[in-house]
Protein backbone atom coordinates (compact mmCIF):
# COMPACT_ATOMS: atom_id res chain seq x y z
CA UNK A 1 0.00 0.00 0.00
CA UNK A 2 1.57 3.12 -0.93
CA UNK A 3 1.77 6.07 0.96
CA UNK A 4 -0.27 4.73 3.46
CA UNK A 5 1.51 5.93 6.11
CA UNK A 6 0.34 9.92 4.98
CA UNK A 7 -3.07 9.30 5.31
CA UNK A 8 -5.24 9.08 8.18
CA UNK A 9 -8.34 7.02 7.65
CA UNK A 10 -6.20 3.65 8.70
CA UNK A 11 -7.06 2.59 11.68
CA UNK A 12 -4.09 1.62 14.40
CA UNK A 13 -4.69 -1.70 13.76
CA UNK A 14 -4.17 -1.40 9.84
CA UNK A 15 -1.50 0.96 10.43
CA UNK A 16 0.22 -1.83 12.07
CA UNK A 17 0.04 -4.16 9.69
CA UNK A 18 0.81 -1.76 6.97
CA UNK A 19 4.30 -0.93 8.88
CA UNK A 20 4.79 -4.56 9.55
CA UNK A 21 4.64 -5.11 5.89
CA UNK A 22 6.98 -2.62 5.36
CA UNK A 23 9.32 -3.28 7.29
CA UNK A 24 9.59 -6.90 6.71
CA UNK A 25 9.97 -6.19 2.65
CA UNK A 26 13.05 -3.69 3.46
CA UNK A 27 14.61 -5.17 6.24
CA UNK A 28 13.40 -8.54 6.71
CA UNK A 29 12.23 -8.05 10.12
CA UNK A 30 9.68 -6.30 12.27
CA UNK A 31 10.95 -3.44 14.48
CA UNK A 32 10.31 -3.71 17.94
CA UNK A 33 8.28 -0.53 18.12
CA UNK A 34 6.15 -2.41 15.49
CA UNK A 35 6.00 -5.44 16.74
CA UNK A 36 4.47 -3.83 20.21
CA UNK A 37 1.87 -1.72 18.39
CA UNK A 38 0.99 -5.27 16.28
CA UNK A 39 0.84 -6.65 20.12
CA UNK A 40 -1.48 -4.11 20.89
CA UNK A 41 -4.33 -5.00 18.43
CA UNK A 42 -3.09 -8.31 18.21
CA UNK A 43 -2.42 -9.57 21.57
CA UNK A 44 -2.18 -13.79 21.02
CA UNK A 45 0.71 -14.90 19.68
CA UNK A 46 -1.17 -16.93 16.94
CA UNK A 47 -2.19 -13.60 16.12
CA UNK A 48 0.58 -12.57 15.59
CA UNK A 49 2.00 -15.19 13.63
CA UNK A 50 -0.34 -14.98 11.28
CA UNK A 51 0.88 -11.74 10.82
CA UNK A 52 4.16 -12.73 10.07
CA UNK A 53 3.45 -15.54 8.18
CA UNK A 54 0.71 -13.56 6.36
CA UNK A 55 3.57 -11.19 5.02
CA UNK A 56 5.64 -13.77 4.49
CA UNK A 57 3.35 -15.71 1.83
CA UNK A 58 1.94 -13.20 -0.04
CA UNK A 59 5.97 -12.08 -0.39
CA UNK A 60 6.24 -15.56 -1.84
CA UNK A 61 3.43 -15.79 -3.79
CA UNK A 62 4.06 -12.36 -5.37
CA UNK A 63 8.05 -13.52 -5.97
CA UNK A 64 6.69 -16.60 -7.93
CA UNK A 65 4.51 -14.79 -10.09
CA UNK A 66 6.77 -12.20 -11.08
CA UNK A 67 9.62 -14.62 -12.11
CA UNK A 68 7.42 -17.20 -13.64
CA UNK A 69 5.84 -14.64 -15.71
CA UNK A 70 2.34 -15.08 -14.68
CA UNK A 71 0.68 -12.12 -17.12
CA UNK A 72 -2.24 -9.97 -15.01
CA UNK A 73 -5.54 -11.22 -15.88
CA UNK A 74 -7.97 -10.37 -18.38
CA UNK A 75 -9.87 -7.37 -17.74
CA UNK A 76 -7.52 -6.83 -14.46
CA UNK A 77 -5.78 -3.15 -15.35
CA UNK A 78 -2.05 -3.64 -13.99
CA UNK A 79 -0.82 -2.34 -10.81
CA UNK A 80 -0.29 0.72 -10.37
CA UNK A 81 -2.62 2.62 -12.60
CA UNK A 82 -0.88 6.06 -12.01
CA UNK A 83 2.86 4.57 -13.42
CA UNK A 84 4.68 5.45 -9.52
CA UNK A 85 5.74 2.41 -7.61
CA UNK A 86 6.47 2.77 -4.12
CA UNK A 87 9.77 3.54 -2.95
């Protein structure tokens, strides 16, 4: 999600995730300041590994599409519309 993190109809709990998904895709890891505000609105631990492993599989499944090729479907316009990919 671009820019996300300049607009303020997320909730804390998507705001969360959003950084968590970040973070993960640049660093692979979860800060700790992260990981306690993903606590916060996710307070089991198989909560939060979902999270994690959430991130971590759509990573994966986004990887093998890419290098295998896997064209956008028909009638699906191509991400993103406006031409800027995140940073």
């Amino acid at each position: 999600m671009r820019d996300w993190d300049s607009h303020d109809h997320w909730s804390p709990s998507e705001r969360a995730l959003f950084a968590a998904t970040d973070e993960t895709l640049a660093t692979g890891t979860i800060s700790q300041g992260t990981w306690d505000a993903c606590a916060e609105h996710f307070p089991t631990e198989r909560e939060l590994i979902d999270v994690v492993a959430t991130i971590g599989v759509w990573n994966m499944v986004s990887k093998v599409l890419i290098t295998l090729g896997v064209p956008v479907e028909d009638m699906v316009e191509s991400w993103p519309p406006d031409g800027k990919t995140p940073a």
